[in-house]
N, C-alpha and C. Protein backbone atom coordinates (compact mmCIF):
# COMPACT_ATOMS: atom_id res chain seq x y z
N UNK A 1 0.82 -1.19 0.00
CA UNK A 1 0.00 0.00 0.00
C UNK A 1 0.87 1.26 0.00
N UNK A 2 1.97 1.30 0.71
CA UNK A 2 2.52 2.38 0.54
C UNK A 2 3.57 2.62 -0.08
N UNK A 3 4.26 3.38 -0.82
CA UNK A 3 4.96 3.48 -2.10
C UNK A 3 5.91 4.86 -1.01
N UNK A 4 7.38 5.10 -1.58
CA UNK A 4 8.21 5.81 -1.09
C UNK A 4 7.83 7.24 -1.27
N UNK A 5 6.85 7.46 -2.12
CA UNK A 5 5.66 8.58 -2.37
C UNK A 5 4.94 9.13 -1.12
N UNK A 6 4.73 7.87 -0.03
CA UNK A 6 3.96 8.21 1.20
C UNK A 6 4.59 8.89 1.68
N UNK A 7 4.07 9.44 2.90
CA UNK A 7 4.36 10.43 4.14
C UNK A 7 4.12 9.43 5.09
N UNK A 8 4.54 8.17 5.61
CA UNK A 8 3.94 7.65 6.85
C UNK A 8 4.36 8.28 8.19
N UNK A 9 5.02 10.04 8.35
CA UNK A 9 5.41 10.45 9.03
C UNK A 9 6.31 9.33 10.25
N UNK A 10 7.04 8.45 9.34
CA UNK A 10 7.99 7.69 10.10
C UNK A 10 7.57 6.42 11.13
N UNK A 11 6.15 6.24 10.83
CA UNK A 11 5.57 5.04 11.35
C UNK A 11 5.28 3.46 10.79
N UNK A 12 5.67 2.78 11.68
CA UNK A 12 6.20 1.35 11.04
C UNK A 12 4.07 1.18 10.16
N UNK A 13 3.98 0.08 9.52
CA UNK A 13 2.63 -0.70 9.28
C UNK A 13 3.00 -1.92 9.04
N UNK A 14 1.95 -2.34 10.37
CA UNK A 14 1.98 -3.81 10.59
C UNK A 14 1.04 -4.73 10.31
N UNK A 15 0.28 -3.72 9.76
CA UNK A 15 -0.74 -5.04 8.94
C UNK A 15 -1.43 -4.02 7.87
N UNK A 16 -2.34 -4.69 6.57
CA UNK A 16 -2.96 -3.60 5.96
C UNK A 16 -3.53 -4.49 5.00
N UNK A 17 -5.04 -3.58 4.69
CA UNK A 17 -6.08 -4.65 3.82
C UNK A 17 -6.70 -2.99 2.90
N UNK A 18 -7.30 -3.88 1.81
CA UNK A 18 -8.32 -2.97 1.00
C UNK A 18 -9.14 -3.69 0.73
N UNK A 19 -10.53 -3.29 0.23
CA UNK A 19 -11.63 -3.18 -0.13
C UNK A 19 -11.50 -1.96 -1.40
N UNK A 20 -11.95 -2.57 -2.55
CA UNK A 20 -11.81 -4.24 -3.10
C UNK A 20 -10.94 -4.51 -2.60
N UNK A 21 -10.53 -5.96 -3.12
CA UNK A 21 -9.46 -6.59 -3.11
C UNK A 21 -9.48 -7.82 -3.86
N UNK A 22 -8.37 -8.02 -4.68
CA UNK A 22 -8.54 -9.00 -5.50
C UNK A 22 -8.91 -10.64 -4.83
N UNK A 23 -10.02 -11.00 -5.80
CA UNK A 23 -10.97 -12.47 -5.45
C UNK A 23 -12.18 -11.71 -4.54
N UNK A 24 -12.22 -10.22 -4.01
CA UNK A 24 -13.12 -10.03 -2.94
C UNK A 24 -14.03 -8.83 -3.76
N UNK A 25 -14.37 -9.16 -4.84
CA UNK A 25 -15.30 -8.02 -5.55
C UNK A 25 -16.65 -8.01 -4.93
N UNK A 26 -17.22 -8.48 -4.57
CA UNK A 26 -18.50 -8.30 -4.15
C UNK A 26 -18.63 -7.18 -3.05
N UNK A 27 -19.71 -6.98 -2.39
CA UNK A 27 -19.93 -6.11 -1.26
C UNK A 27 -19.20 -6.61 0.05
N UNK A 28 -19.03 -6.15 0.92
CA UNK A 28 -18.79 -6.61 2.07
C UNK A 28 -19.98 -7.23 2.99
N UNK A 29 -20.10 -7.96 4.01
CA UNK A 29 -21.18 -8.58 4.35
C UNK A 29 -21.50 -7.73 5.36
N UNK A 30 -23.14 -7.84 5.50
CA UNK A 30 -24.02 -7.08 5.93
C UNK A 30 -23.65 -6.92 7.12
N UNK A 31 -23.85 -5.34 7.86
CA UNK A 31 -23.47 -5.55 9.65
C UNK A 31 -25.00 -5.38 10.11
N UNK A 32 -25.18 -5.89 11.25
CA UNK A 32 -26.47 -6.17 11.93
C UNK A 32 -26.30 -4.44 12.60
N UNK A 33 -27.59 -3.64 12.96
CA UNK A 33 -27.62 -2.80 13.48
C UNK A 33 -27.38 -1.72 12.73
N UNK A 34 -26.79 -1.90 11.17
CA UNK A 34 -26.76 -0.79 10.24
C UNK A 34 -27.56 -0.93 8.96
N UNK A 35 -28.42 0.07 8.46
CA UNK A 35 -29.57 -0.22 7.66
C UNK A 35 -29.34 0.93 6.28
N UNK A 36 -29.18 0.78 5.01
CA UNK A 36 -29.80 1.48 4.18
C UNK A 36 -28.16 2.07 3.29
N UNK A 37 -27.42 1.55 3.91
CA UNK A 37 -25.90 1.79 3.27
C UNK A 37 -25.01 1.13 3.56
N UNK A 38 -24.21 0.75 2.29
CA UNK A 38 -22.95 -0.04 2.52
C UNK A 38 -21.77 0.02 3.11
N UNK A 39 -21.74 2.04 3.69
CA UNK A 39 -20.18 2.61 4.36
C UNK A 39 -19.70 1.74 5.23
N UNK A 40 -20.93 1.48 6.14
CA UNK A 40 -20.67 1.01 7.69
C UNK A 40 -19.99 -0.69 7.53
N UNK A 41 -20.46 -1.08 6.30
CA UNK A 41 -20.39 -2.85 6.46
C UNK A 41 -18.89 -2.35 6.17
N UNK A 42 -18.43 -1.74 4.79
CA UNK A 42 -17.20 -1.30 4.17
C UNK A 42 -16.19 -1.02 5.70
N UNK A 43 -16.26 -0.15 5.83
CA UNK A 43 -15.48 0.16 7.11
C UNK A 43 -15.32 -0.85 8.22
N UNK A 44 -16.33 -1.57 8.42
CA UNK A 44 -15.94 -2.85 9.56
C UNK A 44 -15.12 -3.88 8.95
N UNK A 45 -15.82 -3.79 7.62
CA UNK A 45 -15.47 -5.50 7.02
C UNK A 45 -13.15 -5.12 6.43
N UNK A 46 -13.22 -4.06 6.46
CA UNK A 46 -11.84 -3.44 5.67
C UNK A 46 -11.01 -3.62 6.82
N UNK A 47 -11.78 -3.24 8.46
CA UNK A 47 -10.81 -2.65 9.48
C UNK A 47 -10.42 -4.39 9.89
N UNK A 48 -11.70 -5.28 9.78
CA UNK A 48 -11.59 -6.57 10.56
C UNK A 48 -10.57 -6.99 9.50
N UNK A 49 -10.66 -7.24 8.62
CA UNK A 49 -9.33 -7.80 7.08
C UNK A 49 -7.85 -7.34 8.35
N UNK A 50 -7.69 -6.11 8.07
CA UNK A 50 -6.79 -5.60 8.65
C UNK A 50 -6.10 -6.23 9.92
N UNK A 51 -7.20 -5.90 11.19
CA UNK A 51 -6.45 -6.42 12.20
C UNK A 51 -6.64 -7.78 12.31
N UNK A 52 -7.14 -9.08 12.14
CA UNK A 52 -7.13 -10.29 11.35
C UNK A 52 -5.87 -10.77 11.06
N UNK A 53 -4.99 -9.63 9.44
CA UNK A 53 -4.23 -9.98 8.92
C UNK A 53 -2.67 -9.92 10.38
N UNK A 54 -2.69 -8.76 11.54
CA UNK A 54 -1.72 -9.59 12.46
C UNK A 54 -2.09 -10.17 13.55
N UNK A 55 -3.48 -10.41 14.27
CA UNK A 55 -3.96 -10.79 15.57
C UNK A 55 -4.85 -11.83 15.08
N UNK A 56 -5.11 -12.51 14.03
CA UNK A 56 -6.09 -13.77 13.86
C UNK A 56 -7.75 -12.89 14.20
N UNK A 57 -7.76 -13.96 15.11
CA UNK A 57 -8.97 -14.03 15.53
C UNK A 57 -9.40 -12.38 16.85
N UNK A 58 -10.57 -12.02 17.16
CA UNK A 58 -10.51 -10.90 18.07
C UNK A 58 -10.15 -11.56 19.78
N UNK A 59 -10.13 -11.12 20.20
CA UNK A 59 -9.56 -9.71 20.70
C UNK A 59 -7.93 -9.26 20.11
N UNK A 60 -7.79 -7.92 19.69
CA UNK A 60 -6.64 -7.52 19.77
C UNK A 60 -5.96 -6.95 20.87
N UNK A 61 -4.52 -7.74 21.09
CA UNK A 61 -4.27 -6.80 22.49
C UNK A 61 -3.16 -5.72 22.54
N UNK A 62 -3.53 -4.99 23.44
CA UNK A 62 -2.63 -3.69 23.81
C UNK A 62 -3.87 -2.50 23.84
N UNK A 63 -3.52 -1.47 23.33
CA UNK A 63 -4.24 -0.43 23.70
C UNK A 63 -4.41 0.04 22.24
N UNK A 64 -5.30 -0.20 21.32
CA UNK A 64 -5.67 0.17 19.93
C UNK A 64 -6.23 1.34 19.79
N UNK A 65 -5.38 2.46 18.83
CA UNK A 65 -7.25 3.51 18.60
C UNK A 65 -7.29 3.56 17.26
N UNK A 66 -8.68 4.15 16.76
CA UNK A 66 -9.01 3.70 16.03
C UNK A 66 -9.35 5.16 15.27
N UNK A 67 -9.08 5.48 13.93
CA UNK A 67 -9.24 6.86 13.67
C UNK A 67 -9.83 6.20 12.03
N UNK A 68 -11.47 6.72 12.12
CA UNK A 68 -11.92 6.71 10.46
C UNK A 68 -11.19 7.95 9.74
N UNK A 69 -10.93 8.21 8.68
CA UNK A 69 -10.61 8.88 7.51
C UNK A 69 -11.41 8.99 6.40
N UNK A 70 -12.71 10.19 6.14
CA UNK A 70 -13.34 9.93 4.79
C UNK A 70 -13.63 10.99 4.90
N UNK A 71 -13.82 12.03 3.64
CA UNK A 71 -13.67 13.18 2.84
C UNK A 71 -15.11 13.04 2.36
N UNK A 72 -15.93 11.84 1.74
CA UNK A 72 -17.38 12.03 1.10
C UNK A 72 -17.97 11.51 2.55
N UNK A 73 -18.22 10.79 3.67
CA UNK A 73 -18.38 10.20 4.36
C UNK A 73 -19.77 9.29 4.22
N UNK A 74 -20.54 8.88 5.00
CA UNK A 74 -21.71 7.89 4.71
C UNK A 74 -23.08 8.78 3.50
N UNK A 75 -22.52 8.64 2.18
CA UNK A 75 -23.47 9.24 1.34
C UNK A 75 -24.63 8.88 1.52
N UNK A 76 -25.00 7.64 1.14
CA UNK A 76 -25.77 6.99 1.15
C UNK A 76 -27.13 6.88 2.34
N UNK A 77 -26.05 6.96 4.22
CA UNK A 77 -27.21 7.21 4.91
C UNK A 77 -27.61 8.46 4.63
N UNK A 78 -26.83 9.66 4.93
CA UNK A 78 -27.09 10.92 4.17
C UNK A 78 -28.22 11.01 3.70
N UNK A 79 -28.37 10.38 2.12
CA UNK A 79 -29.64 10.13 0.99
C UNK A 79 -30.67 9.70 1.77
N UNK A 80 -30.79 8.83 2.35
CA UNK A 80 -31.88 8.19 3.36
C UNK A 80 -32.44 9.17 4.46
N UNK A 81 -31.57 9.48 4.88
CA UNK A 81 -32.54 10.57 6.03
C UNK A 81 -32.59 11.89 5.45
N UNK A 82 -32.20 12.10 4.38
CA UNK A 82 -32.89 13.39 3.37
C UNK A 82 -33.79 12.87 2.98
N UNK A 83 -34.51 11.61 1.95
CA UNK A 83 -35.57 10.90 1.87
C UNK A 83 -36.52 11.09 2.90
N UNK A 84 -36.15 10.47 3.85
CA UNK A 84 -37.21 10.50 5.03
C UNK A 84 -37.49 11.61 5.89
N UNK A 85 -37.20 12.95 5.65
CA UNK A 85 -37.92 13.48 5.62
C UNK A 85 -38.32 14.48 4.96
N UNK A 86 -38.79 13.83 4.16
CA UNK A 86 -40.45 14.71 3.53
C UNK A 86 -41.20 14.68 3.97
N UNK A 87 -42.17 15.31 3.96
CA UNK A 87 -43.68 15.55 4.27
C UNK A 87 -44.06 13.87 4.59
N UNK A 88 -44.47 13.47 5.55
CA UNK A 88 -45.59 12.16 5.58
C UNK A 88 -44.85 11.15 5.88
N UNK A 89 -43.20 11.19 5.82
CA UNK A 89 -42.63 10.38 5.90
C UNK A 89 -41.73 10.38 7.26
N UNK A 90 -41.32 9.05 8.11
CA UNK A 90 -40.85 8.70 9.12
C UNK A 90 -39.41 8.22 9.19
N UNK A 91 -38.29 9.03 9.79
CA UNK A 91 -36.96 8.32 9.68
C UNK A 91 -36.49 7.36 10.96
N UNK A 92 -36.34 6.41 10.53
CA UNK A 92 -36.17 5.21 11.03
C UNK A 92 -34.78 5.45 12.39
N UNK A 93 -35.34 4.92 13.24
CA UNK A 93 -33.99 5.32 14.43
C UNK A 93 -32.57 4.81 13.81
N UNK A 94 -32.41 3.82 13.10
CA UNK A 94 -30.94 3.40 12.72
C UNK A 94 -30.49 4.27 12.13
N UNK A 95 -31.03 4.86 11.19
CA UNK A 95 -30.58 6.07 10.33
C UNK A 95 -29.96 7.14 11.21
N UNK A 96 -30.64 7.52 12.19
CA UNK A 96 -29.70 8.75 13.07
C UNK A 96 -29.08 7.82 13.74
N UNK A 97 -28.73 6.84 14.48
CA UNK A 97 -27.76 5.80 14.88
C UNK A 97 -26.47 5.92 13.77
N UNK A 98 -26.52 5.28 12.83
CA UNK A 98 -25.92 5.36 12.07
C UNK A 98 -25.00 6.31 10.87
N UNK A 99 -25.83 7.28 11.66
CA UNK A 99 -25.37 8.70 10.16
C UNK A 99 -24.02 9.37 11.43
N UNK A 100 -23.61 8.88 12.82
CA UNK A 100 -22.10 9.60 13.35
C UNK A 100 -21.46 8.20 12.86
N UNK A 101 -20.15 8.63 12.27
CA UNK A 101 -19.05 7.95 12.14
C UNK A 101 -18.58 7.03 13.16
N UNK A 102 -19.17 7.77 14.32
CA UNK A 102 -18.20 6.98 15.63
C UNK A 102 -19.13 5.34 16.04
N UNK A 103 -20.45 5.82 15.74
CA UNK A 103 -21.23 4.66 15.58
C UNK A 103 -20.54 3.33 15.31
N UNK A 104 -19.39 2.88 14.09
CA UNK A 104 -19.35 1.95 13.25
C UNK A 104 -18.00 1.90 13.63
N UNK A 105 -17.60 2.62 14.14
CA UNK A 105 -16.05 2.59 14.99
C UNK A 105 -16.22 2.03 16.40
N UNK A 106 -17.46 2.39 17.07
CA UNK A 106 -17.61 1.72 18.60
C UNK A 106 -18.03 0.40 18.13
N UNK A 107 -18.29 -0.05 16.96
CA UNK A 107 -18.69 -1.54 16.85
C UNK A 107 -17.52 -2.38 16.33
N UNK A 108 -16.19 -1.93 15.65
CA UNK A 108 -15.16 -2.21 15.94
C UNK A 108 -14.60 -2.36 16.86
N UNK A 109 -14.76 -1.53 17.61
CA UNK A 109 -13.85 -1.32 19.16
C UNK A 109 -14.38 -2.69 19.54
N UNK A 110 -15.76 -2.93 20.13
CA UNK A 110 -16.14 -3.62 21.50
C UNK A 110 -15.75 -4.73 20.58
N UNK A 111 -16.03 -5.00 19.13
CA UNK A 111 -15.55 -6.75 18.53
C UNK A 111 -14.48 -7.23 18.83
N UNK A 112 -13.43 -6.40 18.67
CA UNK A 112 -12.22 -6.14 19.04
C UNK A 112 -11.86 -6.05 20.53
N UNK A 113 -12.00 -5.54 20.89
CA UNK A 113 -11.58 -5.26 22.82
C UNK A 113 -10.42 -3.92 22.53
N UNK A 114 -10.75 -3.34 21.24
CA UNK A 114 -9.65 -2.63 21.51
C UNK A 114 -10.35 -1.17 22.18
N UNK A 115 -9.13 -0.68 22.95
CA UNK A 115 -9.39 0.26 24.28
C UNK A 115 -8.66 1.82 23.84
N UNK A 116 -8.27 2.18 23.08
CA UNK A 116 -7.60 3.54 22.91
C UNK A 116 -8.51 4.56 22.50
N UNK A 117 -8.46 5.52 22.06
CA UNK A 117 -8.77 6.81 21.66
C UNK A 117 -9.60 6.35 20.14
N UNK A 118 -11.01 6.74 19.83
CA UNK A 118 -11.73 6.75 19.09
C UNK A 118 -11.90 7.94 18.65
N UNK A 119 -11.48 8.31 16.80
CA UNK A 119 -11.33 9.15 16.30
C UNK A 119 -11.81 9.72 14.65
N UNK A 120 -12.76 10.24 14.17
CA UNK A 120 -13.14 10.52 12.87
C UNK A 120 -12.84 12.07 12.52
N UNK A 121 -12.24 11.74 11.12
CA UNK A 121 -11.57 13.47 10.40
C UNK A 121 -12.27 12.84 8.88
N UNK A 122 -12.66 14.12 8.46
CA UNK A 122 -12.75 14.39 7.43
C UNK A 122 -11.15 14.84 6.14
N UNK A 123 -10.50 14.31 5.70
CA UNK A 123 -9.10 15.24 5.60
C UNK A 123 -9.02 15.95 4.37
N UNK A 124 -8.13 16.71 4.36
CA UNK A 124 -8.20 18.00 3.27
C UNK A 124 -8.32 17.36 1.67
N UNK A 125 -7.81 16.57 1.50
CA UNK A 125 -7.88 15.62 0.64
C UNK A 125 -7.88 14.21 1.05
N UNK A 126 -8.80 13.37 -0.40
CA UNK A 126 -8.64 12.07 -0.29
C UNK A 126 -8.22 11.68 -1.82
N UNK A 127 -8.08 10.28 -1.76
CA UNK A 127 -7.79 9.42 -3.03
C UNK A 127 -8.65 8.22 -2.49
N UNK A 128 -10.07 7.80 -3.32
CA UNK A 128 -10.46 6.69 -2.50
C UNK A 128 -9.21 5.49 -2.83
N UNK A 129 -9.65 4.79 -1.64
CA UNK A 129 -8.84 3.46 -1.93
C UNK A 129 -6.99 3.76 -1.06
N UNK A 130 -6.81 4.71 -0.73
CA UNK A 130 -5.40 5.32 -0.22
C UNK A 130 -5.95 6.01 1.32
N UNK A 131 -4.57 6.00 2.35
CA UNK A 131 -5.13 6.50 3.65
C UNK A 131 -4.44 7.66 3.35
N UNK A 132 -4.99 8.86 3.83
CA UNK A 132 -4.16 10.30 3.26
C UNK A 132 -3.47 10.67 4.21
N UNK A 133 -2.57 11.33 3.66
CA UNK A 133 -1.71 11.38 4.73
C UNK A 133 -2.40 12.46 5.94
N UNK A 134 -3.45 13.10 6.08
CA UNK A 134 -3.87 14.03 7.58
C UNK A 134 -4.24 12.32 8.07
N UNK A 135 -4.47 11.39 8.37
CA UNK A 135 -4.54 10.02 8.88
C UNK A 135 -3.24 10.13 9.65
N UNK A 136 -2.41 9.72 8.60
CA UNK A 136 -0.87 9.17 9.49
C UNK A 136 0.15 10.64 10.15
N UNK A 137 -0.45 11.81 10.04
CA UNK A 137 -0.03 13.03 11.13
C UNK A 137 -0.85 12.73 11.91
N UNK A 138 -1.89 12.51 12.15
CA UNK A 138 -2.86 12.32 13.30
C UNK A 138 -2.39 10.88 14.10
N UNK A 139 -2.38 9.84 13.71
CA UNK A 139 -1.98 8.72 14.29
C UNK A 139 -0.97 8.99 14.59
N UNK A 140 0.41 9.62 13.73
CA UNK A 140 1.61 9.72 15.00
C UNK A 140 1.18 10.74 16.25
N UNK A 141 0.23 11.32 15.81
CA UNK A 141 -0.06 12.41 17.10
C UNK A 141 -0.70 11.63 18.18
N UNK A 142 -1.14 10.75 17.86
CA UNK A 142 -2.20 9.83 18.72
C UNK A 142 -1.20 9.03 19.47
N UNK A 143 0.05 8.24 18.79
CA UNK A 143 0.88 7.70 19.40
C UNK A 143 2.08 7.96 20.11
N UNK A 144 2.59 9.37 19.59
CA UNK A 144 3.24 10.14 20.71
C UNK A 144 2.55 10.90 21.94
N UNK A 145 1.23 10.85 21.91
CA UNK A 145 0.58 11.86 23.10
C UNK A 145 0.79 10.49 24.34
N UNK A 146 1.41 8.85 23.83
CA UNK A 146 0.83 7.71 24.44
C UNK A 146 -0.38 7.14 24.87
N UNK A 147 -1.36 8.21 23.86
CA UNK A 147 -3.32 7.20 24.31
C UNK A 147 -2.85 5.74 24.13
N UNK A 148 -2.34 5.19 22.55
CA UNK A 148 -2.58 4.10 21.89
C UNK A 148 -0.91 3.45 21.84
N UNK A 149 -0.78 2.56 21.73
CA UNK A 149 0.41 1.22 21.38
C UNK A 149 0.28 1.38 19.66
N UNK A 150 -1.12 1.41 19.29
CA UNK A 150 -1.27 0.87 17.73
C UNK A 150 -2.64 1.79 17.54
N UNK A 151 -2.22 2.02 16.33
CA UNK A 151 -3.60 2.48 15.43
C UNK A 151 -4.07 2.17 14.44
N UNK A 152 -5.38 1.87 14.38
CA UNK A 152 -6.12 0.99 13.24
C UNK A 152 -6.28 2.77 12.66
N UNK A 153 -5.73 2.51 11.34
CA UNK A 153 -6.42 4.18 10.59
C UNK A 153 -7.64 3.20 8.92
N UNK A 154 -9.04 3.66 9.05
CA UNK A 154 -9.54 2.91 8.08
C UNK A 154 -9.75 4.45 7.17
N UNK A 155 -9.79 4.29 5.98
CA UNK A 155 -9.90 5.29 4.78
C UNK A 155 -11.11 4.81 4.14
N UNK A 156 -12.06 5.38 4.06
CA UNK A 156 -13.19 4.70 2.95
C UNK A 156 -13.68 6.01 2.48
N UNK A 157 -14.05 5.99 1.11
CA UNK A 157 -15.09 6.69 0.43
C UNK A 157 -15.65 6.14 -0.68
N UNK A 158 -17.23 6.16 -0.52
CA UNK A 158 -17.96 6.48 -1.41
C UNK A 158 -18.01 7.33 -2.68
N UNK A 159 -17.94 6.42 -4.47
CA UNK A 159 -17.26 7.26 -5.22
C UNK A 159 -18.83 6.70 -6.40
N UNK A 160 -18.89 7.32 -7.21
CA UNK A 160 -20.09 6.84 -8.55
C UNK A 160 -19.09 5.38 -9.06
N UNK A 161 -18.14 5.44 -8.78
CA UNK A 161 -17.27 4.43 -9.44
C UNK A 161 -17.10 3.41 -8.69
N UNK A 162 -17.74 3.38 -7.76
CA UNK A 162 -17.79 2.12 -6.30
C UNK A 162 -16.91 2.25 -5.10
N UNK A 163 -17.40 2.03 -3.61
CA UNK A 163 -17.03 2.20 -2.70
C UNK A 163 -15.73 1.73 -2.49
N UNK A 164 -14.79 2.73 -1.79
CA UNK A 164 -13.27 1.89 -1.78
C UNK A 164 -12.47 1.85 0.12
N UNK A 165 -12.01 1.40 0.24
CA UNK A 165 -11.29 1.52 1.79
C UNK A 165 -9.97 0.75 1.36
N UNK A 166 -9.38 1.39 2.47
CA UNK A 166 -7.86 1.23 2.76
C UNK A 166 -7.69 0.91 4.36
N UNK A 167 -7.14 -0.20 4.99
CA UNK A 167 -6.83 0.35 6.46
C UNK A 167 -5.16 -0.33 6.63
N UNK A 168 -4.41 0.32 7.88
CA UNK A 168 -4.00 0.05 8.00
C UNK A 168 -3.29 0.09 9.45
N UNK A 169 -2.84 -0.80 10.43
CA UNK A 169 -2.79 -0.63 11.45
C UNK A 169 -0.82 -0.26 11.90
N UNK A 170 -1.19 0.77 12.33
CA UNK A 170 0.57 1.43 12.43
C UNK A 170 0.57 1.12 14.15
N UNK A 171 2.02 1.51 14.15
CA UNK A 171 3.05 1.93 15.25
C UNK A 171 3.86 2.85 15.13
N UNK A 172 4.65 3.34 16.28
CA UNK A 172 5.61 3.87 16.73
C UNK A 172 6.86 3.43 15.62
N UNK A 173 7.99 4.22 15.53
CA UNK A 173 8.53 3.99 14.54
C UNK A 173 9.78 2.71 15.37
N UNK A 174 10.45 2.45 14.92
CA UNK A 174 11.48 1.65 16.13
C UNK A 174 12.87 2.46 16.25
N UNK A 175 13.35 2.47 17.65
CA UNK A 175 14.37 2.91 17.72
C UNK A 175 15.63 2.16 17.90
């Protein structure tokens, strides 16, 4: 994922997944408790790939935080609770559940056991499918203040050209 092009502001990555991903074209599978858009499955199903690819199975241990990254953010619920309300029409409680970011990040966390600092930015720029670099200034900020050991950073946006994510879980650089 990262090319000598990056800025990882000097932080190791110890694991890292995308959405797509080759053999994995389809959607990501449905999350229970989120209704009417694909961001939320995207973002769990990208972050679980991720920490998976170095901790197996959940719990991850140490002190994880977890910082979303997306520039278009949940379009889709967006569309839905602009839909619902019009005139005559009723918006469904998941929809405001679901339309904060941090929502789909606290359902990472508790799957996980991970315990650090829970965090969503919009950043000045994106590239879907890439974590931008206001992600990895923020995660070293996150990991020198000492909240976190490790940071899951997930990147997703919603594009006409199909939904994309990036995650990747950093550290401290080594000395």
């Amino acid at each position: 994922m990262t090319t000598p092009a990056d800025d990882t502001h000097g932080l190791r990555i110890l694991a890292e997944a995308r959405r797509p991903a080759p053999g994995l074209d389809g959607p990501p599978p449905p999350l229970p408790g989120f209704a009417a858009s694909g961001f939320n499955p995207l973002v769990a199903d990208t972050a679980d790939r991720c920490l998976r690819a170095l901790h197996g199975a959940p719990p991850a241990p140490g002190r994880t935080a977890l910082l979303l990254a997306s520039a278009s953010g949940d379009l889709d619920t967006a569309r839905a609770i602009e839909r619902s309300a019009e005139p005559g029409r009723r918006t469904g409680p998941l929809l405001f559940f679901q339309s904060n970011p941090n929502a789909v990040l606290g359902h990472i966390a508790a799957r996980w056991g991970l315990t650090g600092p829970v965090v969503a930015i919009s950043p000045a720029r994106a590239e879907p499918g890439r974590v931008p670099p206001d992600a990895y200034e923020l995660a070293a900020l996150l990991l020198a203040d000492g909240d976190a050991d490790r940071v899951l950073v997930v990147a997703a946006e919603q594009t006409p050209d199909g939904d994309r994510a990036a995650a990747v879980l950093l550290a401290g650089p080594t000395i």
